[in-house]
Protein backbone atom coordinates (compact mmCIF):
# COMPACT_ATOMS: atom_id res chain seq x y z
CA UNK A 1 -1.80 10.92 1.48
CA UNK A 2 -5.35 10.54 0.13
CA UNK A 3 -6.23 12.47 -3.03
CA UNK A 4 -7.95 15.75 -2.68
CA UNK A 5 -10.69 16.97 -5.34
CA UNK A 6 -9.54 20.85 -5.18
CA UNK A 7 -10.82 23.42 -8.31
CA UNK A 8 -11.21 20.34 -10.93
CA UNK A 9 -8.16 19.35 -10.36
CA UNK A 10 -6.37 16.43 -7.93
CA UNK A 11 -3.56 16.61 -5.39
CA UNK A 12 -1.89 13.33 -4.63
CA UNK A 13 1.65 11.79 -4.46
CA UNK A 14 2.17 10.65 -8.17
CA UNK A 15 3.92 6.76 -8.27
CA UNK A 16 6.23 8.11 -11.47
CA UNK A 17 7.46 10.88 -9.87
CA UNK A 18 7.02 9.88 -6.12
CA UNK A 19 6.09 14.16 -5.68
CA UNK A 20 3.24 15.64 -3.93
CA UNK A 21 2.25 16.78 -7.03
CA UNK A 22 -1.62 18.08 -9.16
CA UNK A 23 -3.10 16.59 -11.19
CA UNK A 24 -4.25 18.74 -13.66
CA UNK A 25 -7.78 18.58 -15.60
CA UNK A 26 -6.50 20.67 -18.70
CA UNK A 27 -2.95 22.93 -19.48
CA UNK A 28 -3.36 26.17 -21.30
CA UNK A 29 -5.42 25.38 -24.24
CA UNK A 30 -7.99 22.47 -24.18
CA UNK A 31 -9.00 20.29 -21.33
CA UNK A 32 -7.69 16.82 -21.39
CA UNK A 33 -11.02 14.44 -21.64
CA UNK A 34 -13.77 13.45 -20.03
CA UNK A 35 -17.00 10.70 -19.70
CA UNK A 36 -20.15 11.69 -18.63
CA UNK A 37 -22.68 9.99 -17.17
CA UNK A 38 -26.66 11.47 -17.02
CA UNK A 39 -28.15 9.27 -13.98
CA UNK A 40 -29.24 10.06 -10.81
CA UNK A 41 -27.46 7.44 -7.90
CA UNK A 42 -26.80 7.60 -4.38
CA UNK A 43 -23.42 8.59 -3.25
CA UNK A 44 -22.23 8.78 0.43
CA UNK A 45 -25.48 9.41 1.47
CA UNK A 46 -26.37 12.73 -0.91
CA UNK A 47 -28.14 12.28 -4.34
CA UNK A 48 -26.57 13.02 -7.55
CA UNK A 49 -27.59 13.94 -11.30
CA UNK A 50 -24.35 12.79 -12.82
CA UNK A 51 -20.82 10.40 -12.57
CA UNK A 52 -17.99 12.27 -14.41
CA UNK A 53 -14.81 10.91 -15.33
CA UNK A 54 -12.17 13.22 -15.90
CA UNK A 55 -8.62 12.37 -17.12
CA UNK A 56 -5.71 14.10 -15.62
CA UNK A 57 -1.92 14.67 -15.86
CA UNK A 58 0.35 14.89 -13.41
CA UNK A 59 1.88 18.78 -13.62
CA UNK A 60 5.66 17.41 -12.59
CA UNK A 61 6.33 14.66 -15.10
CA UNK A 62 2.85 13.84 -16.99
CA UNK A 63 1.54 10.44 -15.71
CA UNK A 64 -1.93 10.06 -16.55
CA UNK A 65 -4.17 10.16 -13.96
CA UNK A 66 -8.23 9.50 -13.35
CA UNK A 67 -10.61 11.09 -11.64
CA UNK A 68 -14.24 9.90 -10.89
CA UNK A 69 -16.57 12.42 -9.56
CA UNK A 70 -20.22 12.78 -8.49
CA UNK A 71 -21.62 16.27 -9.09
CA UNK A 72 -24.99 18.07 -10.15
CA UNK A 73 -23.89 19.90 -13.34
CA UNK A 74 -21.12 21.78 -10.91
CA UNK A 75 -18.10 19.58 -11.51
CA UNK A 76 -15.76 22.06 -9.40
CA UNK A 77 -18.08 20.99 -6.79
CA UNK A 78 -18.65 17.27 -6.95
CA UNK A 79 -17.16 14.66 -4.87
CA UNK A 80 -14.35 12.18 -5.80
CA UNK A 81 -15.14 8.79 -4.99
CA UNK A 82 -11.88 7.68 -6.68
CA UNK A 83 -8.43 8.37 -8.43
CA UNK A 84 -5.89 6.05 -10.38
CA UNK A 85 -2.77 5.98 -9.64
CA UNK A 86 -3.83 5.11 -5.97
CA UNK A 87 -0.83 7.16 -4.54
CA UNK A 88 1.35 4.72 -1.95
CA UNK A 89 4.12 5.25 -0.70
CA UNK A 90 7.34 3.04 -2.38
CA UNK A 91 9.85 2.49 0.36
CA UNK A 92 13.12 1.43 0.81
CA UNK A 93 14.36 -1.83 1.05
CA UNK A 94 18.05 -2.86 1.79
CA UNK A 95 19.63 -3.90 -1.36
CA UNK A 96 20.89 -7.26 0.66
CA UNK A 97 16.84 -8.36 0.54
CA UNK A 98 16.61 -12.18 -1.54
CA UNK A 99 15.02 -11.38 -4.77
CA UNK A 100 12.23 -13.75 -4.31
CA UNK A 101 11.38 -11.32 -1.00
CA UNK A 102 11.77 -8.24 -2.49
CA UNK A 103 9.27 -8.86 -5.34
CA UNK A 104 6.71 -10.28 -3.14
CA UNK A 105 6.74 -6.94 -1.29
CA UNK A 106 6.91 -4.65 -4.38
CA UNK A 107 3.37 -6.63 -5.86
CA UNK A 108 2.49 -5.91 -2.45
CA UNK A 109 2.97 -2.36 -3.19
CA UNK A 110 1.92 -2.63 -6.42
CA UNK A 111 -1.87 -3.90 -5.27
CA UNK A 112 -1.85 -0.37 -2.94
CA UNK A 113 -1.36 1.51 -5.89
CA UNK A 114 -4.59 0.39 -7.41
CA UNK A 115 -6.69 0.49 -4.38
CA UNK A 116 -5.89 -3.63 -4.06
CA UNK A 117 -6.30 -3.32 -0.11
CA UNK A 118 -7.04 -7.13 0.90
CA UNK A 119 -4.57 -8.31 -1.50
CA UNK A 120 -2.15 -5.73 -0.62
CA UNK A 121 -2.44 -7.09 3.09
CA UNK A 122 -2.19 -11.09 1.77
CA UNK A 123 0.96 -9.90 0.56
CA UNK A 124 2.19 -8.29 2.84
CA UNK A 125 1.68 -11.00 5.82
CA UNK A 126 3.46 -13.30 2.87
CA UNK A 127 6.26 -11.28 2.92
CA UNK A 128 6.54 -11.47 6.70
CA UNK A 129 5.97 -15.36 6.28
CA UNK A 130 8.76 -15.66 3.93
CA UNK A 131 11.30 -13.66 5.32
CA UNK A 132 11.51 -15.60 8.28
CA UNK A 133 11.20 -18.96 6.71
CA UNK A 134 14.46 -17.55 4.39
CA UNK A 135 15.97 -17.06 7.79
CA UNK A 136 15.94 -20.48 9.52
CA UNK A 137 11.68 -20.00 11.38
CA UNK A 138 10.61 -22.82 9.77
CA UNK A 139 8.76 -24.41 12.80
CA UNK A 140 5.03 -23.55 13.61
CA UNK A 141 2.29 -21.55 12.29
CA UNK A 142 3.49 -17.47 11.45
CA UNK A 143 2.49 -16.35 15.18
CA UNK A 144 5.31 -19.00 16.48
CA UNK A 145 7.75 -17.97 14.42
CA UNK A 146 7.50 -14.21 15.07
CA UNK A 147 7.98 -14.55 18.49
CA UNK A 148 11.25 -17.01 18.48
CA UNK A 149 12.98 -13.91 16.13
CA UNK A 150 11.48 -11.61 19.05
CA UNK A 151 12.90 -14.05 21.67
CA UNK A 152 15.88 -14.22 19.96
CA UNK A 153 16.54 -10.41 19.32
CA UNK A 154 16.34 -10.49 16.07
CA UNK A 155 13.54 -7.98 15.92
CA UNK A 156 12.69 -5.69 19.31
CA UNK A 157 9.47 -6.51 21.40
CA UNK A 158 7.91 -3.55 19.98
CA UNK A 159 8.43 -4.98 16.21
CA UNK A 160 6.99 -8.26 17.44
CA UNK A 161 3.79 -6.53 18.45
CA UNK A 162 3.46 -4.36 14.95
CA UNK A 163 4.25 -7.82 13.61
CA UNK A 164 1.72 -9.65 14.98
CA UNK A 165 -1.04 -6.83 15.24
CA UNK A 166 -0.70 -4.84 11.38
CA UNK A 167 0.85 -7.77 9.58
CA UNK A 168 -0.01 -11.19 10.34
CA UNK A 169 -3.15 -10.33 11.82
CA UNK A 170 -4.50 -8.73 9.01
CA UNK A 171 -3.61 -10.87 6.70
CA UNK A 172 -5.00 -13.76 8.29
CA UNK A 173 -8.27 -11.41 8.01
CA UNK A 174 -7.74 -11.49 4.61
CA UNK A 175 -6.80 -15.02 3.90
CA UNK A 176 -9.35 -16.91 6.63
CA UNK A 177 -12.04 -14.68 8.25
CA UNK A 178 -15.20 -13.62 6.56
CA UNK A 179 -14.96 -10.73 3.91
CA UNK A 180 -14.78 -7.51 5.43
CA UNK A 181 -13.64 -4.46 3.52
CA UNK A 182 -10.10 -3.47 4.48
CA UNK A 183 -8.91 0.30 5.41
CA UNK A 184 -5.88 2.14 3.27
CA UNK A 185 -4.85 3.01 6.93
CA UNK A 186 -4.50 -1.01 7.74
CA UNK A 187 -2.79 -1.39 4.70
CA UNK A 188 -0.37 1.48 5.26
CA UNK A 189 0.46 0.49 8.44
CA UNK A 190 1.01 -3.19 7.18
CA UNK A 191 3.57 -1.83 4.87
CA UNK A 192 5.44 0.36 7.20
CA UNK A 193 5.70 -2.67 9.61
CA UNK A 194 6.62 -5.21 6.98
CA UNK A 195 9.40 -2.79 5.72
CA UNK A 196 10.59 -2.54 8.98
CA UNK A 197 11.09 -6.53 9.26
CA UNK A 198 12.93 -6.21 6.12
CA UNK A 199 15.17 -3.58 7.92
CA UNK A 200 15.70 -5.75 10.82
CA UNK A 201 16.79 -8.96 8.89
CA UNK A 202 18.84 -6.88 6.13
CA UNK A 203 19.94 -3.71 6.99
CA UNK A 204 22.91 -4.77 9.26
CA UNK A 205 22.98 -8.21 7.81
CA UNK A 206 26.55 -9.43 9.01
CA UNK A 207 25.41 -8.61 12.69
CA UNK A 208 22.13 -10.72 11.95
CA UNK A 209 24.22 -13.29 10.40
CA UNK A 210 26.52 -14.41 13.07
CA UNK A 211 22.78 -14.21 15.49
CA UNK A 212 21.57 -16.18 13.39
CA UNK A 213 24.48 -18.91 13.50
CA UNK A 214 24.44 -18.80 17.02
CA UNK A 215 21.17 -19.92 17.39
CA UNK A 216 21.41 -22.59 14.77
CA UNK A 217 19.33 -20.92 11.96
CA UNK A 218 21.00 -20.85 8.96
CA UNK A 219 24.74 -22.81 8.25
């Protein structure tokens, strides 16, 4: 979810906690901190006076959090241009996922928590890469080697499509197109898809195995 400016205060999914949770400006006797900034700038199209940063708390288990707002001497009114932690989802991976894999998709994860989008995305399309190089797709550029797994039902024709379109796509955006900024919505679908390869190589891994064998991909 993206982080809502509500009352001084911020609701988004904590990292820590992984809960929908406030972050709050103050607790019952002093507010927490803040920086202020006396200039007047242009902010999504509206002028302001002032660029306040205001550090939080999460209310379930106390992560620090911070908030920067644009306001005109009414804080509980500005607008938040941005929050750390980014909140991102971390998702599952099966436990039978090679090391070397399973780190290259956390730092992916790790770059969405900071806002990181194009080098979230990189990493993601890496992961894809890597997986399937770890499985015996060692011929050809990525595109090739996402569609032999698809012709060889390793992963469904609707994977190979998510594959292709919100994974290796965007990363070659990234990696070899001009710079253009990328969404959190690209990124979060990147990351669902590239999870879901994960699934499909490691989940039921025994199954995948003896496919695998069959078509000469790995001893």
């Amino acid at each position: 979810m993206q982080p809502k400016f509500e009352n001084l205060n911020v609701k988004a999914r904590c990292p820590d906690c992984g809960a929908v949770t406030t972050f709050e400006h103050r607790d019952a006797s002093h507010e927490f901190g803040h920086v202020l900034l006396d200039r007047q700038h242009q902010f999504g199209g509206r002028t302001f006076n002032r660029i306040i940063y205001l550090l939080m708390r999460c209310a379930n288990c106390g992560r620090g959090g911070l908030a920067k707002v644009h306001d005109n001497g009414q804080t509980a009114t500005g607008e938040l241009e941005s929050f750390l932690p980014t909140p991102t989802d971390y998702l599952g991976i099966p436990q039978g996922v090679p090391d070397g894999i399973a780190a290259e998709f956390r730092e992916a994860e790790l770059c969405a928590g900071v806002g990181a989008w194009r080098g979230s995305s990189a990493l993601f399309r890496s992961t894809l890469e890597k997986t399937l190089k770890a499985n015996g797709y060692m011929k050809g550029n990525l595109e090739d080697k996402v569609d032999e797994a698809a012709r060889e039902g390793v992963i469904t024709a609707a994977l190979q499509n998510r594959a292709h379109e919100d994974v290796r796509v965007l990363g070659n955006d990234v990696l070899h197109e001009e710079w253009r900024a990328i969404t959190p919505e690209e990124t979060e679908a990147s990351h669902r898809y590239t999870q879901r390869i994960l699934e499909a190589f490691y989940d039921d891994r025994l199954v995948v195995e003896r496919l695998l064998k069959q078509k000469g991909r790995i001893p």
